[in-house]
PDB file of N, CA and C in Angstrom:
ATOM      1  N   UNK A   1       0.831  -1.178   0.000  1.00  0.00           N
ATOM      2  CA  UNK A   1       0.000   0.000   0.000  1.00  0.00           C
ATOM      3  C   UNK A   1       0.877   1.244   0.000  1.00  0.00           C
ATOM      4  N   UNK A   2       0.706   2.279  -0.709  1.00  0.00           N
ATOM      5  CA  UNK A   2       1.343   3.653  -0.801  1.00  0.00           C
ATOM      6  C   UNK A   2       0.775   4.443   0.378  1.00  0.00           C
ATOM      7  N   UNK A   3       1.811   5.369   0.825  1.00  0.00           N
ATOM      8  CA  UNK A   3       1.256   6.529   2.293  1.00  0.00           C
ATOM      9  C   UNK A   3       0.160   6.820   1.466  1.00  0.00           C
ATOM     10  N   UNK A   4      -0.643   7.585   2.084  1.00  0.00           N
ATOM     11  CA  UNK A   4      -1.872   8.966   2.330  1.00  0.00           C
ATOM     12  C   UNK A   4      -0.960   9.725   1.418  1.00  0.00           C
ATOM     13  N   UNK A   5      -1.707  10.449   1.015  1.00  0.00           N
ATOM     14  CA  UNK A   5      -1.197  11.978  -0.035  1.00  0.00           C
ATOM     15  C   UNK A   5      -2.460  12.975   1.329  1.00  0.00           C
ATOM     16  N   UNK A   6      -1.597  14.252   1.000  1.00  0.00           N
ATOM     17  CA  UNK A   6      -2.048  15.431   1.806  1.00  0.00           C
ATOM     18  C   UNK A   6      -1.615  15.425   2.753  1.00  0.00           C
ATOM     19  N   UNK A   7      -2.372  16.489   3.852  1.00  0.00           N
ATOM     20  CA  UNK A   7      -2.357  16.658   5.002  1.00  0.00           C
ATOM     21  C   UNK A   7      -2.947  16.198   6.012  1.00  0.00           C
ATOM     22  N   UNK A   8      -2.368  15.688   7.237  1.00  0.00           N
ATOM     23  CA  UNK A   8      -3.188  15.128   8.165  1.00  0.00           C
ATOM     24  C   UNK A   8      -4.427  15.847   8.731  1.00  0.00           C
ATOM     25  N   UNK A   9      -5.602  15.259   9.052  1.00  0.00           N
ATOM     26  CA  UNK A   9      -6.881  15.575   9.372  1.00  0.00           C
ATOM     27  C   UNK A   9      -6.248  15.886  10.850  1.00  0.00           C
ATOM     28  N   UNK A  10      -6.355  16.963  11.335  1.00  0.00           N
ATOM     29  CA  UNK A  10      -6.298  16.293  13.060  1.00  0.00           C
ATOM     30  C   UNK A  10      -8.031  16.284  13.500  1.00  0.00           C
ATOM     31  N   UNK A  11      -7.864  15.855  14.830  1.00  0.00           N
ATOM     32  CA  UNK A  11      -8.790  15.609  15.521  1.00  0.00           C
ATOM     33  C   UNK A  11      -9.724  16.598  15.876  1.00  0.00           C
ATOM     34  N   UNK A  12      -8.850  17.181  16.554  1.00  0.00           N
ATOM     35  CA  UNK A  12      -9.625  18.630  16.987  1.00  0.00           C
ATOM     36  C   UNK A  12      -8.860  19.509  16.338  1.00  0.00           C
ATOM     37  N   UNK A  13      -8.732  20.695  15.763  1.00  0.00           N
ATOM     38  CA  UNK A  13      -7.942  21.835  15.257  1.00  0.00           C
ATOM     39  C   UNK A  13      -7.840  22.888  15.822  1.00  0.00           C
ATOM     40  N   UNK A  14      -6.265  23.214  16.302  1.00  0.00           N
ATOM     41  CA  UNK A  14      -5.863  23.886  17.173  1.00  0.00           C
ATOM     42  C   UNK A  14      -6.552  24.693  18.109  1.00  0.00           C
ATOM     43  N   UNK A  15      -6.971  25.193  16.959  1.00  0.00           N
ATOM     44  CA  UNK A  15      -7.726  26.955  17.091  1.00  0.00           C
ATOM     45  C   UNK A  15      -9.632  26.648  17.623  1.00  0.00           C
ATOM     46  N   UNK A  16      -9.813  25.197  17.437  1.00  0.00           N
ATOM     47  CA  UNK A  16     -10.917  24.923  17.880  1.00  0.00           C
ATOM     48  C   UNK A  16     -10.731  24.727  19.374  1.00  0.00           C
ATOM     49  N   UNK A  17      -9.695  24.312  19.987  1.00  0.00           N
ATOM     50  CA  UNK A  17      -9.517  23.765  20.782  1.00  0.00           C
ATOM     51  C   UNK A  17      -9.445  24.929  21.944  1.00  0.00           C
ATOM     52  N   UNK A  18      -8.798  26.379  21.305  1.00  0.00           N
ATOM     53  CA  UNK A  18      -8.602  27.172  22.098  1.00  0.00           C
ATOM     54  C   UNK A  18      -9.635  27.768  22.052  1.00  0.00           C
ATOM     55  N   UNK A  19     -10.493  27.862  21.106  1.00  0.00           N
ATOM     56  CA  UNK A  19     -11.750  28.448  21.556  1.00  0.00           C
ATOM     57  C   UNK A  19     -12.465  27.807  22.309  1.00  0.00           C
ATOM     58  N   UNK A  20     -12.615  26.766  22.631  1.00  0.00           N
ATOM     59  CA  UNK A  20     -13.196  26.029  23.948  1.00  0.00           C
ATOM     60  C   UNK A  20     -12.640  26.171  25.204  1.00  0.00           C
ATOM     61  N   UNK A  21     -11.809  25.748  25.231  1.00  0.00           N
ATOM     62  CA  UNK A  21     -10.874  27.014  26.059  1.00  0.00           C
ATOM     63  C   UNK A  21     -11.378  28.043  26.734  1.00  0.00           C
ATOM     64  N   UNK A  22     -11.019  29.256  26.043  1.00  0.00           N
ATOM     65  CA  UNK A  22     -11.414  30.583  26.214  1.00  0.00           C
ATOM     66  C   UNK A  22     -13.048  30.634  26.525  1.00  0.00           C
ATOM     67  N   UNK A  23     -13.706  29.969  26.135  1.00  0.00           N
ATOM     68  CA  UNK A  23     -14.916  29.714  26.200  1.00  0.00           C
ATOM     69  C   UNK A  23     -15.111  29.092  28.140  1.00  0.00           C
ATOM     70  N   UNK A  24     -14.944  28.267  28.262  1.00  0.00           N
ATOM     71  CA  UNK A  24     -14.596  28.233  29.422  1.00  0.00           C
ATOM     72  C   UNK A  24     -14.101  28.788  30.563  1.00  0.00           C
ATOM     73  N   UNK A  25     -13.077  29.462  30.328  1.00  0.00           N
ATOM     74  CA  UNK A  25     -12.866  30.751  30.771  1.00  0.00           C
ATOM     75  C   UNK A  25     -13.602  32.217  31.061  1.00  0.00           C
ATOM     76  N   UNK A  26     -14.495  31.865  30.455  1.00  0.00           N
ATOM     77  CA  UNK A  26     -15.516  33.201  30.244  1.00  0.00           C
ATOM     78  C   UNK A  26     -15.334  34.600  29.286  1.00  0.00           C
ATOM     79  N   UNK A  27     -14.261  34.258  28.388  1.00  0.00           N
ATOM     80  CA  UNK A  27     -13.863  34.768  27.427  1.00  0.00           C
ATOM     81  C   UNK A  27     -14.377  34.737  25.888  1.00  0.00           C
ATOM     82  N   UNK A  28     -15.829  35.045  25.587  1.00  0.00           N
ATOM     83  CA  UNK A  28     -15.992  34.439  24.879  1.00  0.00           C
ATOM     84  C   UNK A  28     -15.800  35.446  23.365  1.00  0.00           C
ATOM     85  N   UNK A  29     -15.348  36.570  23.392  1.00  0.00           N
ATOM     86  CA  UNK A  29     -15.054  37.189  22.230  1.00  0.00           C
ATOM     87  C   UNK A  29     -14.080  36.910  21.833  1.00  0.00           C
ATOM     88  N   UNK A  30     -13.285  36.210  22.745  1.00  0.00           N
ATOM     89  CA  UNK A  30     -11.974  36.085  22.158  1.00  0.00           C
ATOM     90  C   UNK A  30     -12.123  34.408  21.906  1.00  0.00           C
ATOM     91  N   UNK A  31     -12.838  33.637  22.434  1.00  0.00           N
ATOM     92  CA  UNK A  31     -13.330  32.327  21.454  1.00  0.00           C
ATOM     93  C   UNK A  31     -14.023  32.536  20.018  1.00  0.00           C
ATOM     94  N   UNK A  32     -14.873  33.690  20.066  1.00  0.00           N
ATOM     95  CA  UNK A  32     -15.187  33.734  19.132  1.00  0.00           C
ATOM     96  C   UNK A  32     -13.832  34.284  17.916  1.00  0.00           C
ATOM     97  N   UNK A  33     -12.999  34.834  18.390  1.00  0.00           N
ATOM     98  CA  UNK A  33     -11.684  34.849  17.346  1.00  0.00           C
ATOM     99  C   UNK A  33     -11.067  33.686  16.976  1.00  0.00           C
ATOM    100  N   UNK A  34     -11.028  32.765  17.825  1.00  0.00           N
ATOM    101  CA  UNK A  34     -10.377  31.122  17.971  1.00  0.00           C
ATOM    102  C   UNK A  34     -11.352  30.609  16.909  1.00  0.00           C
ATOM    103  N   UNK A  35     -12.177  30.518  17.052  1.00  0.00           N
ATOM    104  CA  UNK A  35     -13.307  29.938  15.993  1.00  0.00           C
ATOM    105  C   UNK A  35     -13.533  30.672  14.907  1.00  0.00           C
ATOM    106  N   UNK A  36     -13.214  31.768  14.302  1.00  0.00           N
ATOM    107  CA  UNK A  36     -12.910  32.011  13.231  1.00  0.00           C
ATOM    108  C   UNK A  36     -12.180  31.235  12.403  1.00  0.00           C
ATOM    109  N   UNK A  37     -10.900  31.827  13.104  1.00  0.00           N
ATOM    110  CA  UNK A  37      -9.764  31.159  12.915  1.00  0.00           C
ATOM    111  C   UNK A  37      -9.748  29.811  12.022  1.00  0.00           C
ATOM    112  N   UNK A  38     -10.242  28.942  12.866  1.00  0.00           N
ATOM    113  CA  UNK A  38     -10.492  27.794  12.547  1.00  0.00           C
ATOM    114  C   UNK A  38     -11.008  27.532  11.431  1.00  0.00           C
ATOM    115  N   UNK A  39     -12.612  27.923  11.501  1.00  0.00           N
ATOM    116  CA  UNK A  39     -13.395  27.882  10.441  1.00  0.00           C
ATOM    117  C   UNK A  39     -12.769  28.573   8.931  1.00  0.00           C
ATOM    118  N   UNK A  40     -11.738  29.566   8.805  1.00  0.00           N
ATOM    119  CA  UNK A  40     -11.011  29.778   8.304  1.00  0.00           C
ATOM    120  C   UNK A  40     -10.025  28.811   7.374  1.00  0.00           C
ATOM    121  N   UNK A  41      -9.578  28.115   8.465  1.00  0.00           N
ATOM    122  CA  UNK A  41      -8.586  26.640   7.719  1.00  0.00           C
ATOM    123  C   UNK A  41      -9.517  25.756   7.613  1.00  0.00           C
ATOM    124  N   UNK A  42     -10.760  25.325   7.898  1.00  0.00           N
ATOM    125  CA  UNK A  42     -11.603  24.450   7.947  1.00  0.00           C
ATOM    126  C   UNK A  42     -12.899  24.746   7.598  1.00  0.00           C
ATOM    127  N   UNK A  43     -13.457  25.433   6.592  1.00  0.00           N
ATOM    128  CA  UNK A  43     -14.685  26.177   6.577  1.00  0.00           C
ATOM    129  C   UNK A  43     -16.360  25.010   6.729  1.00  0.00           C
ATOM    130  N   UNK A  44     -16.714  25.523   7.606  1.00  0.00           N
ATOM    131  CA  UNK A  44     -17.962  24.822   7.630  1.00  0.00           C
ATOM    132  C   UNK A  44     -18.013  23.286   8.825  1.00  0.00           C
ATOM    133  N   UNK A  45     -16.346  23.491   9.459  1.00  0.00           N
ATOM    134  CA  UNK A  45     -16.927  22.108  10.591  1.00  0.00           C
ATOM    135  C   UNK A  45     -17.915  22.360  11.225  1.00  0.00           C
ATOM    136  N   UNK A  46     -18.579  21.822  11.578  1.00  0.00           N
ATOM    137  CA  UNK A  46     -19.441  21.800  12.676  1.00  0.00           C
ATOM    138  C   UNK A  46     -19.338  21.517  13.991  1.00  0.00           C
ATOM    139  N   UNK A  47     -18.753  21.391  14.469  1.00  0.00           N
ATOM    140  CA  UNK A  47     -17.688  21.627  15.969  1.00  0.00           C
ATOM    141  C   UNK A  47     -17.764  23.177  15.819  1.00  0.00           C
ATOM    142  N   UNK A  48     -16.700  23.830  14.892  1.00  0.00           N
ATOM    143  CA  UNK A  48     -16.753  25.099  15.278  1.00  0.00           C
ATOM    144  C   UNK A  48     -17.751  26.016  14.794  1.00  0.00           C
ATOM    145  N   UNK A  49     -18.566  25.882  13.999  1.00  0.00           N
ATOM    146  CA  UNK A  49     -19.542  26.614  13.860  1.00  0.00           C
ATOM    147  C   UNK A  49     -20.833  26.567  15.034  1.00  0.00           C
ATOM    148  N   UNK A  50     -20.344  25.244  15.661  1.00  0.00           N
ATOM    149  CA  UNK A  50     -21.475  25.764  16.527  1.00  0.00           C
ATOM    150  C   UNK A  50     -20.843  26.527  18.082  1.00  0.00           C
ATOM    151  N   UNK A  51     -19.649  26.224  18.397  1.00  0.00           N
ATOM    152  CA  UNK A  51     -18.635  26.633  19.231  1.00  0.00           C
ATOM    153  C   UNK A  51     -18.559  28.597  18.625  1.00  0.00           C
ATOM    154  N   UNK A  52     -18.862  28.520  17.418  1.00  0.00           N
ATOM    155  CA  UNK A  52     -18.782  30.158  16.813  1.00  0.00           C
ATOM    156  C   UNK A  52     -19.833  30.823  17.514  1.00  0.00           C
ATOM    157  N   UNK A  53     -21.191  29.951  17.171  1.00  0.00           N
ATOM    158  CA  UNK A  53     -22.249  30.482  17.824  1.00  0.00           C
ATOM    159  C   UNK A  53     -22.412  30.251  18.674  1.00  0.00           C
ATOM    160  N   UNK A  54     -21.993  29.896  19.735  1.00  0.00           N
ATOM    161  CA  UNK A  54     -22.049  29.880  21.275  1.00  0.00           C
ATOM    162  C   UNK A  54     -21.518  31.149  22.078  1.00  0.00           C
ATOM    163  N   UNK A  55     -20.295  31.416  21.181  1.00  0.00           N
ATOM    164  CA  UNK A  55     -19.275  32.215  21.843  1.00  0.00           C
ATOM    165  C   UNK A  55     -19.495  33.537  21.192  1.00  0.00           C
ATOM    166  N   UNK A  56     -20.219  33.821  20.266  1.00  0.00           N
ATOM    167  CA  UNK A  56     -21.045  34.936  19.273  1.00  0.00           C
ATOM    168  C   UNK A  56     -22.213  35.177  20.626  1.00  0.00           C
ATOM    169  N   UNK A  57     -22.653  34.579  20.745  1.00  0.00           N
ATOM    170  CA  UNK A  57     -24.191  34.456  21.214  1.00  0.00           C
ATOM    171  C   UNK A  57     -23.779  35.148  22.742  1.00  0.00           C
ATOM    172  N   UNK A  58     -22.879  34.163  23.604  1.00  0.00           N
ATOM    173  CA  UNK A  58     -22.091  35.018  24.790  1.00  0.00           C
ATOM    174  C   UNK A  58     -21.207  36.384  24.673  1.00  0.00           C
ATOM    175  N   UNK A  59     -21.228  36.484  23.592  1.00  0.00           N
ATOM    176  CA  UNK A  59     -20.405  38.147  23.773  1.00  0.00           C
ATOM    177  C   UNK A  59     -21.225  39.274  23.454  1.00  0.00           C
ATOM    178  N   UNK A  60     -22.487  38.594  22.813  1.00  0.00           N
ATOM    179  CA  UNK A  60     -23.821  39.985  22.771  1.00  0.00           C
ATOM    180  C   UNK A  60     -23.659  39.987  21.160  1.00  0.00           C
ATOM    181  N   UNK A  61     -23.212  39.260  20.439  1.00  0.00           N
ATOM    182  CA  UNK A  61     -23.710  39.311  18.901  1.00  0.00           C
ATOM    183  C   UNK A  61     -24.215  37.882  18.506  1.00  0.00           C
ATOM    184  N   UNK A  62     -25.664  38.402  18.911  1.00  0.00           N
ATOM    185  CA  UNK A  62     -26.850  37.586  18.751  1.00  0.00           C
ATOM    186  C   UNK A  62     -27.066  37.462  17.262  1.00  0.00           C
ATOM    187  N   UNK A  63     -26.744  38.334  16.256  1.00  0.00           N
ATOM    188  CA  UNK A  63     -27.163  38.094  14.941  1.00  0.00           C
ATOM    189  C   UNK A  63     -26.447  36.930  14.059  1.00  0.00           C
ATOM    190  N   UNK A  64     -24.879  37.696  14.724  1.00  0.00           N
ATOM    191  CA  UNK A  64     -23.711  37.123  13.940  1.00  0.00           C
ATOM    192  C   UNK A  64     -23.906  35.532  14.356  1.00  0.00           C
ATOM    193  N   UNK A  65     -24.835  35.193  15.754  1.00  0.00           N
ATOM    194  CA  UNK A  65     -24.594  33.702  16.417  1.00  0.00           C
ATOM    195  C   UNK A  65     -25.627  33.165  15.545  1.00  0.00           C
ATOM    196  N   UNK A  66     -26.446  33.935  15.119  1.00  0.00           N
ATOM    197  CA  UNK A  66     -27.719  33.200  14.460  1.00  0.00           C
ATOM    198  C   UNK A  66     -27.537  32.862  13.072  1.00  0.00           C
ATOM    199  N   UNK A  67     -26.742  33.724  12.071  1.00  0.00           N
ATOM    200  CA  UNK A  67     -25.757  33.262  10.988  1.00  0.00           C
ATOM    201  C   UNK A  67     -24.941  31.997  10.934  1.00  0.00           C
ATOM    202  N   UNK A  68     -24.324  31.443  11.805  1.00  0.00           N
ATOM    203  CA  UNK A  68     -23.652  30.656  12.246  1.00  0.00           C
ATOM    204  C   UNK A  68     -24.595  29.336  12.895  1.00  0.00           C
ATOM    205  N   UNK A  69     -25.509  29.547  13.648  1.00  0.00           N
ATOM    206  CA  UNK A  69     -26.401  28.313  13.898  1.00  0.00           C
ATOM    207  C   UNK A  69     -27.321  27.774  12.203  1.00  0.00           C
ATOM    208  N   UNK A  70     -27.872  28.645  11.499  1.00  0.00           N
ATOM    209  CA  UNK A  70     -28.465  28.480  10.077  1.00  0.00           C
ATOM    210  C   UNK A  70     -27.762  28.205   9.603  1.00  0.00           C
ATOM    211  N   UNK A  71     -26.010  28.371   9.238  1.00  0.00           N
ATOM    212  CA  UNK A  71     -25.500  27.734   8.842  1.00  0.00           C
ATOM    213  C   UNK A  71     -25.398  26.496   9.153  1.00  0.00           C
ATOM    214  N   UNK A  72     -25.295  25.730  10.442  1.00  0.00           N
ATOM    215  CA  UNK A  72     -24.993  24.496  10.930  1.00  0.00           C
ATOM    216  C   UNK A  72     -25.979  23.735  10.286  1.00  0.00           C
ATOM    217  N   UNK A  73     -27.469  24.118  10.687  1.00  0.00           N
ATOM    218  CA  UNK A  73     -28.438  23.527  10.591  1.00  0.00           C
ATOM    219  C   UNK A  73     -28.346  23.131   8.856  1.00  0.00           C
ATOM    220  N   UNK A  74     -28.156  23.822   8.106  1.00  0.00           N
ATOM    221  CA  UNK A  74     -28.311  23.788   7.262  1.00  0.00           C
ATOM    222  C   UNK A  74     -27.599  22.353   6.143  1.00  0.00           C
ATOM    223  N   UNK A  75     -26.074  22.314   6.874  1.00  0.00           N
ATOM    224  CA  UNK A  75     -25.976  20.920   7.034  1.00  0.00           C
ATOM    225  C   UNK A  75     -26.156  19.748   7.330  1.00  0.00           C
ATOM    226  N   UNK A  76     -27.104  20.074   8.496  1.00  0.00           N
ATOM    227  CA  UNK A  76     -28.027  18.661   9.151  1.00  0.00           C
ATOM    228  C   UNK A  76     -29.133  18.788   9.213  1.00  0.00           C
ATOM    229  N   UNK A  77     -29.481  19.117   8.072  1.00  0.00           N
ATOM    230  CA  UNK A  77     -30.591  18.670   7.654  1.00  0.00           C
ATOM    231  C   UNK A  77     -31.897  17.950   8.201  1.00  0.00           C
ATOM    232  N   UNK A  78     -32.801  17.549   8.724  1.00  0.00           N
ATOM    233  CA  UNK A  78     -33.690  16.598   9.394  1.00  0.00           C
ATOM    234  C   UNK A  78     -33.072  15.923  10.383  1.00  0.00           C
ATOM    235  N   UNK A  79     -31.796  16.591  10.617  1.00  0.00           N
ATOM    236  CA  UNK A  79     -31.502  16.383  12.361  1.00  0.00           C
ATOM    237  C   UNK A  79     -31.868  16.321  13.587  1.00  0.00           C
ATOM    238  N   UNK A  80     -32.216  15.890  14.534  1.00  0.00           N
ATOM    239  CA  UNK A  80     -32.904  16.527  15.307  1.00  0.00           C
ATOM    240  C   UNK A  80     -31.883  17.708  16.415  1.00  0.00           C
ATOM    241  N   UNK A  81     -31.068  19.044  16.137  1.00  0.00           N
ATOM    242  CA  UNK A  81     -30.890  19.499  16.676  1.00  0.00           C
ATOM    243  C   UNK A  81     -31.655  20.416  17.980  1.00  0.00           C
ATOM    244  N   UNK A  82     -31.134  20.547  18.908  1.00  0.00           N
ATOM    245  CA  UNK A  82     -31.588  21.350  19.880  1.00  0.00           C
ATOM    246  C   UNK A  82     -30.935  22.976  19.791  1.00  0.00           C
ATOM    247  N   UNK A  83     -31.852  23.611  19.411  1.00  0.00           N
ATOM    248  CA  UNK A  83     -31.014  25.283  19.241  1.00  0.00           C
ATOM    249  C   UNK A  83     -30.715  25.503  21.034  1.00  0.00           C
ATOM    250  N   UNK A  84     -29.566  25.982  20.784  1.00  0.00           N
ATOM    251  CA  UNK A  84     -29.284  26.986  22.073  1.00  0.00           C
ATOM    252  C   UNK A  84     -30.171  28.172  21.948  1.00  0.00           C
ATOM    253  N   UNK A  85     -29.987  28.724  23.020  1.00  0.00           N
ATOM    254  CA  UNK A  85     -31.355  29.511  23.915  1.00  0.00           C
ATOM    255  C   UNK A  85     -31.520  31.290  22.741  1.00  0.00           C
ATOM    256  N   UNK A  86     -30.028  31.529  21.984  1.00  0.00           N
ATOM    257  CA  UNK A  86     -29.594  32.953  21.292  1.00  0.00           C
ATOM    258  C   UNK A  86     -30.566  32.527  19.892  1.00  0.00           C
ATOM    259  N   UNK A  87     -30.978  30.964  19.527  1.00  0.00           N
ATOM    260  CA  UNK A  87     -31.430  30.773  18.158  1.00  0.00           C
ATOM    261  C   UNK A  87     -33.059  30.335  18.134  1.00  0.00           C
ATOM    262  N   UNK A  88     -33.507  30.276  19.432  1.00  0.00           N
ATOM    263  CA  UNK A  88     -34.862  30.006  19.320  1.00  0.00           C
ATOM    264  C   UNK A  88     -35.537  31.571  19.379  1.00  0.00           C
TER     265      UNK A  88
END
């Protein structure tokens, strides 16, 4: 068998990781920079898009969190997600 071609997938991605983090911390504008970030090298995970809108939603930009949850949803389709409290 020949290696993998590309780049390794990691698990969690860095910048996701620190926005959970910071998130925890009670920092959440500055998670919400971590999760940019991320979504940036990774556009559209869903880990951090919803970690975006969590940490959107805790820093008082309720719109920008609600952009970011429609996006999620929008991938899961007939999911049964539960909106956090900024998207109902």
């Amino acid at each position: 068998m020949r290696p993998p071609n590309g780049a390794a997938d990691p698990i969690k991605p860095s910048h996701e990781l620190l926005g959970e983090m910071l998130l925890r911390a009670g920092k959440p504008a500055d998670a919400a920079v971590a999760f940019d970030a991320c979504l940036l090298r990774m556009p559209n995970r869903a880990r951090s898009l919803h970690g975006s809108a969590t940490a959107l939603a805790a820093a008082g930009q309720r719109e920008r969190a609600q952009e970011r949850w429609a996006a999620l949803q929008s991938f899961w389709k007939g999911a049964a997600l539960t909106p956090p409290a900024f998207a109902r």
